[in-house]
N, C-alpha and C. Protein backbone atom coordinates (compact mmCIF):
# COMPACT_ATOMS: atom_id res chain seq x y z
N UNK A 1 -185.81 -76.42 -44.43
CA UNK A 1 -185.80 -77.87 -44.55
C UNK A 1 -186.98 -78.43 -43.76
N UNK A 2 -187.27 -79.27 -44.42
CA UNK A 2 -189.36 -79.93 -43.57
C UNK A 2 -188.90 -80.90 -42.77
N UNK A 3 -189.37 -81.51 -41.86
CA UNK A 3 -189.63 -82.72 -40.83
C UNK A 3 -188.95 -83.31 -41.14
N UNK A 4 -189.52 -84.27 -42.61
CA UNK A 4 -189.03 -85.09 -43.15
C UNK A 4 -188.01 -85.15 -43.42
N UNK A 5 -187.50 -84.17 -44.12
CA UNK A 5 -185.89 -84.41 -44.54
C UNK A 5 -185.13 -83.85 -43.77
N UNK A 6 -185.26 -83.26 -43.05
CA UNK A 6 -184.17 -83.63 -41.57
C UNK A 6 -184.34 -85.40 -40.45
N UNK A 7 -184.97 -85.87 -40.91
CA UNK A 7 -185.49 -87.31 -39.92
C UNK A 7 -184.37 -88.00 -41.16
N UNK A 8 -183.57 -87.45 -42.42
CA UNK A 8 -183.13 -88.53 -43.15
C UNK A 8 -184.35 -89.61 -44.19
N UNK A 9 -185.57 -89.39 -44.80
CA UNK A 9 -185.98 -89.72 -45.38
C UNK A 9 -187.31 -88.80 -46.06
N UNK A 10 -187.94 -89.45 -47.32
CA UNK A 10 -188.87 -88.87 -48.14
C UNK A 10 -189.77 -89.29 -48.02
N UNK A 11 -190.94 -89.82 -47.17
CA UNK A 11 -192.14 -90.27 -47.09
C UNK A 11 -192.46 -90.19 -49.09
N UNK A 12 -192.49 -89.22 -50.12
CA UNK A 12 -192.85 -89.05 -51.07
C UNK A 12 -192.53 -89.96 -51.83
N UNK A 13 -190.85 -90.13 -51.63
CA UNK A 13 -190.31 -91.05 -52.71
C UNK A 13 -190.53 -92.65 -52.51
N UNK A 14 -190.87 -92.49 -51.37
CA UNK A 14 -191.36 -94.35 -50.70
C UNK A 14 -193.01 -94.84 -51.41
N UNK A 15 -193.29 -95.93 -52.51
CA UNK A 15 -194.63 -95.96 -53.08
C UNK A 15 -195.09 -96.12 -51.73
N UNK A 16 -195.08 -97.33 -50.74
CA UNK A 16 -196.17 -97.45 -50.33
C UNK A 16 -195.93 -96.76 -48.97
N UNK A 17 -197.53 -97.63 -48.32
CA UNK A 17 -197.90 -96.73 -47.34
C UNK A 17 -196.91 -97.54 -45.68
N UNK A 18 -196.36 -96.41 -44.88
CA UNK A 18 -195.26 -96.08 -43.84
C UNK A 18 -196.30 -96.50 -42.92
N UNK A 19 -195.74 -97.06 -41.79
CA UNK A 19 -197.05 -97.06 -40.47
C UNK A 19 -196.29 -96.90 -39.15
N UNK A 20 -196.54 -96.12 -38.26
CA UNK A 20 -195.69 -95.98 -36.83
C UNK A 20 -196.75 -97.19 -35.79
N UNK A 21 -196.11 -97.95 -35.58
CA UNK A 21 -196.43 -98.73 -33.65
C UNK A 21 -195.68 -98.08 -33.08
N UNK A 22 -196.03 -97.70 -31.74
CA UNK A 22 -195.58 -97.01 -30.59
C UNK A 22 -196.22 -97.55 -29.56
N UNK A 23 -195.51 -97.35 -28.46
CA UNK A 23 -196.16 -97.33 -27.09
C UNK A 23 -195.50 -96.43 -25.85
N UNK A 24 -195.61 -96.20 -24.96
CA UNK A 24 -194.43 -95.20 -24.00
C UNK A 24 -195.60 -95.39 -22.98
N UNK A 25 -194.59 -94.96 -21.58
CA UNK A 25 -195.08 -95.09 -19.89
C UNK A 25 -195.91 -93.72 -20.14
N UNK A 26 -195.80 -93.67 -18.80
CA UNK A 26 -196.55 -92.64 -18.03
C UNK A 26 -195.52 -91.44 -18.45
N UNK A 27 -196.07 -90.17 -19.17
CA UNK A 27 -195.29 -88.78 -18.94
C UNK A 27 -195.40 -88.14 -18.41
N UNK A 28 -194.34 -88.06 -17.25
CA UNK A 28 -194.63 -86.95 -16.19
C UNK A 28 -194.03 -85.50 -16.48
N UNK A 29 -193.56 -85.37 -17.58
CA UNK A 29 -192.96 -83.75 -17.66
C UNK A 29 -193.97 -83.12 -17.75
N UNK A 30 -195.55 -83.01 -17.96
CA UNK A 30 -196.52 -82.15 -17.96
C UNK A 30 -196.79 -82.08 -16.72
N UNK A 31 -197.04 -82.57 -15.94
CA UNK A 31 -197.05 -82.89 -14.25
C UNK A 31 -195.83 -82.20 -13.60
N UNK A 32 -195.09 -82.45 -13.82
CA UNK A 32 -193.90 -82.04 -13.03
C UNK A 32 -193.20 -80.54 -12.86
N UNK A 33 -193.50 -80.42 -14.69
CA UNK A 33 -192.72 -79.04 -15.16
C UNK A 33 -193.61 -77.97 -15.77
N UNK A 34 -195.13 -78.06 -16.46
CA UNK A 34 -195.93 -77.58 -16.81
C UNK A 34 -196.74 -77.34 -16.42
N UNK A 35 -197.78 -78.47 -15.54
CA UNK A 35 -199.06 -77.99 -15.03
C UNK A 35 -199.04 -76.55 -13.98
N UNK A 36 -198.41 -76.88 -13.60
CA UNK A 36 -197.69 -75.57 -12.54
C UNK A 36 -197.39 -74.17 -13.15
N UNK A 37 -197.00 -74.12 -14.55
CA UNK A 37 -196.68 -72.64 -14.76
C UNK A 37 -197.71 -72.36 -15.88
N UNK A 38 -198.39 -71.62 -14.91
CA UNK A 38 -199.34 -70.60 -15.91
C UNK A 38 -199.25 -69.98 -17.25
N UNK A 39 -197.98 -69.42 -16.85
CA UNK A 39 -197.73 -68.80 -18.24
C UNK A 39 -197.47 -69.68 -19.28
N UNK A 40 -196.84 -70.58 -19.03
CA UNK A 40 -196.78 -71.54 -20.09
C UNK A 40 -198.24 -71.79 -21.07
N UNK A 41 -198.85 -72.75 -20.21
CA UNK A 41 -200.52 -73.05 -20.55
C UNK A 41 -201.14 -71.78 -20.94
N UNK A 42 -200.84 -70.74 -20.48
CA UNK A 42 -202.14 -69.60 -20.56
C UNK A 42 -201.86 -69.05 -22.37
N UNK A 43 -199.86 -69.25 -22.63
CA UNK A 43 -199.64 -68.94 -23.94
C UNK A 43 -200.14 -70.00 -25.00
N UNK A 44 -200.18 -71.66 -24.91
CA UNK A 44 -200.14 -72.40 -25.35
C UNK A 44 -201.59 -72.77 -25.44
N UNK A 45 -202.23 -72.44 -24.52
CA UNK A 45 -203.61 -72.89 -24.29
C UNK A 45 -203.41 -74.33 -23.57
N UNK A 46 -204.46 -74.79 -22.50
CA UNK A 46 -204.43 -75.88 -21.42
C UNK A 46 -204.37 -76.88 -22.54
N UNK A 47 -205.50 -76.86 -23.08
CA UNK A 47 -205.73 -78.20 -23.72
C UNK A 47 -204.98 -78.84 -24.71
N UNK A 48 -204.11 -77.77 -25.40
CA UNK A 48 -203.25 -78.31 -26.25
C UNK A 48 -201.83 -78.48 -25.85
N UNK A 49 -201.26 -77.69 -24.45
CA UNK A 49 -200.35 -77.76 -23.46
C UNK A 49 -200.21 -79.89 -22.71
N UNK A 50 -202.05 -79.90 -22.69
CA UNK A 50 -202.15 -81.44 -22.32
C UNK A 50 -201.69 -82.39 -23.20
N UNK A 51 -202.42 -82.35 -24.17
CA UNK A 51 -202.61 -83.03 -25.49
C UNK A 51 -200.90 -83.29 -26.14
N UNK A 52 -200.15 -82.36 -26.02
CA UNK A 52 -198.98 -82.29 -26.29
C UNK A 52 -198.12 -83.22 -25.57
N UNK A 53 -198.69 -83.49 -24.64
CA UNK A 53 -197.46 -84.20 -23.66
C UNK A 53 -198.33 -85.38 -23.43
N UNK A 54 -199.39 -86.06 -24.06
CA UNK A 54 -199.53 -87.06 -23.66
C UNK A 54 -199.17 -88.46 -25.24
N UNK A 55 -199.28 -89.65 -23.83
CA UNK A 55 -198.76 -90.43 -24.42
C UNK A 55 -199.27 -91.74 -25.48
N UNK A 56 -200.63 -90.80 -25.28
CA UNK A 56 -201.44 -91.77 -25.82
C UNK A 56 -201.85 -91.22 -27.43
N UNK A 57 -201.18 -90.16 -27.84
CA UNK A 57 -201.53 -89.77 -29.25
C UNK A 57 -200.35 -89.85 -29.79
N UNK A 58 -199.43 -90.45 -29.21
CA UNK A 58 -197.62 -90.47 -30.03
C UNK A 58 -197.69 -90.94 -31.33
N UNK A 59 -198.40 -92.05 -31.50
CA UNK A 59 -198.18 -92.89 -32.94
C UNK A 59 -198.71 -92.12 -34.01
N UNK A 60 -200.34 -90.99 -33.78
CA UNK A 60 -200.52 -90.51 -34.86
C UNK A 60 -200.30 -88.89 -34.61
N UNK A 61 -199.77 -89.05 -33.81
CA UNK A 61 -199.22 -87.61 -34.14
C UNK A 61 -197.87 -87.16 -34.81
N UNK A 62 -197.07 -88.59 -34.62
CA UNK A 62 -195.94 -89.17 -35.39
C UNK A 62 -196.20 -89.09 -37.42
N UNK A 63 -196.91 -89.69 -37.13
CA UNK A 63 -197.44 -90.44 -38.53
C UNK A 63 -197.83 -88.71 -38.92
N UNK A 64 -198.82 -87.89 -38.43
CA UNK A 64 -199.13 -86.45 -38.92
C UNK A 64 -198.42 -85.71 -39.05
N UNK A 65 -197.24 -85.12 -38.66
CA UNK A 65 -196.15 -84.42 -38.63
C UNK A 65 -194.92 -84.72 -39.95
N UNK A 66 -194.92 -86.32 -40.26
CA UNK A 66 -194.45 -86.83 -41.19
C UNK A 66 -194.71 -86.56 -42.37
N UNK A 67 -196.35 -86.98 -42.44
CA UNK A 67 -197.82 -86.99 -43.13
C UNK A 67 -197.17 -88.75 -43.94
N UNK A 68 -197.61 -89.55 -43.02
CA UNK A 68 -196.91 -90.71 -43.25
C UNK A 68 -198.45 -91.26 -43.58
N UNK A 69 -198.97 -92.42 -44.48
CA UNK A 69 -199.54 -93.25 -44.97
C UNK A 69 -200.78 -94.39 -44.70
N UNK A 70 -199.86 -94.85 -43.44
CA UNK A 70 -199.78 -95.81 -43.48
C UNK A 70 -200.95 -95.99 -41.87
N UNK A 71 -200.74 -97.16 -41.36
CA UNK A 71 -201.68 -97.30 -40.25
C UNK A 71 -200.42 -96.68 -38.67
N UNK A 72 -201.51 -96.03 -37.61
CA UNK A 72 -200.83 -95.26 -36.52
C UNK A 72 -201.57 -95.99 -35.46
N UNK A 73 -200.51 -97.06 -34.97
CA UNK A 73 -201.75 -98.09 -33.77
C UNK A 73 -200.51 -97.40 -32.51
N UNK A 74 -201.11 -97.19 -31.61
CA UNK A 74 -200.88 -97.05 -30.08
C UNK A 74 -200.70 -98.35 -28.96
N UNK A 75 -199.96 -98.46 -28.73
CA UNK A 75 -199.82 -100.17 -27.83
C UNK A 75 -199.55 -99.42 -26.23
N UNK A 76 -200.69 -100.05 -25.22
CA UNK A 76 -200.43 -99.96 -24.25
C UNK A 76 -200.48 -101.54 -23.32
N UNK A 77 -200.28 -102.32 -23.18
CA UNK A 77 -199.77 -103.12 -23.07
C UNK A 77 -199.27 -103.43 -21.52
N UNK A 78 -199.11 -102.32 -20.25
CA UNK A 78 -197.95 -102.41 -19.42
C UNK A 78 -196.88 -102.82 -19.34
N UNK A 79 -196.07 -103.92 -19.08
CA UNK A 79 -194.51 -104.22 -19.21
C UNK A 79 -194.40 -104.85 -20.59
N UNK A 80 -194.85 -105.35 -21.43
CA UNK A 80 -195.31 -105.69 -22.61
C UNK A 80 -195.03 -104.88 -23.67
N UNK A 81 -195.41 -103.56 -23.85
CA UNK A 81 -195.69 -102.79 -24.54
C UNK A 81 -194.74 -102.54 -25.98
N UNK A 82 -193.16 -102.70 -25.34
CA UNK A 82 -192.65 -102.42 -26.75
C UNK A 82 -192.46 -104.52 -27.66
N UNK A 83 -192.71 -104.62 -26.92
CA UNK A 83 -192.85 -106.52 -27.55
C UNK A 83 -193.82 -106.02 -28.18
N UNK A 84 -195.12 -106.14 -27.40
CA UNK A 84 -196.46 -105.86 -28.34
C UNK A 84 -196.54 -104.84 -29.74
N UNK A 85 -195.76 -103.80 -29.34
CA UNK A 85 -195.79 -103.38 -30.22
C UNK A 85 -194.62 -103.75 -31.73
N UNK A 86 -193.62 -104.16 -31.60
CA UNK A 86 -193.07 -104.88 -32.43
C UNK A 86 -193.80 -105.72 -33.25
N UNK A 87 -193.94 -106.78 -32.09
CA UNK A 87 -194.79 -108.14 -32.77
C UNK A 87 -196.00 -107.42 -34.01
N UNK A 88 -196.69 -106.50 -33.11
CA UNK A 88 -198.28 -106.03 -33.90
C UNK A 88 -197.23 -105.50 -35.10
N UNK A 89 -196.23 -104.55 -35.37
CA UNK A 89 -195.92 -103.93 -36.65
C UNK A 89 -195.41 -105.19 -37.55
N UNK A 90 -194.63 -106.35 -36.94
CA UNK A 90 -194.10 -107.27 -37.57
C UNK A 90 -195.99 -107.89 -38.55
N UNK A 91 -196.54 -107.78 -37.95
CA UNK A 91 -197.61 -109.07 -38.03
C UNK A 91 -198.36 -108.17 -39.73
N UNK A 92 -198.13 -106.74 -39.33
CA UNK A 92 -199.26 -105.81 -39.76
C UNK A 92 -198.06 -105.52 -41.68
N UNK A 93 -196.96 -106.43 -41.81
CA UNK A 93 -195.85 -106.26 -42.87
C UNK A 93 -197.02 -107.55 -43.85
């Protein structure tokens, strides 16, 4: 069973184009629980060990995994962020 149809929908059967807004804090589980174990990173490789846990590629890495359509905007915002990002997906309908 693919991504998709375990998430409960068909990106395929939808005509148009899907778009993720996102925003999220600071992730510290790469910091906390990863940077520290070697083996982890050394299997995974550093850079994609990083890349994985950060928070600033959520929306299109969302949207890629889906293989969703549509536009993948990132809102950072500080205390703002999930307003902003609402508002921007509301605005972007």
């Amino acid at each position: 069973m693919d991504l998709a149809a375990r998430a409960g929908y068909d990106p395929k059967a939808f005509g148009g184009p899907i778009g993720v807004f996102a925003g999220a804090t600071t992730n510290s589980y790469y910091l906390n629980n990863l940077q520290s174990r070697r083996d982890v990173t050394d299997q995974l490789g550093l850079l994609s060990t990083q890349m994985a846990n950060q928070n600033q590629y959520m929306a299109t890495r969302v949207a890629y995994k889906f293989d969703l359509k549509g536009p993948a905007l990132n809102v950072q915002t500080a205390c703002s962020t999930s307003l902003v990002a609402v508002c921007t997906a509301v605005q972007s309908l």
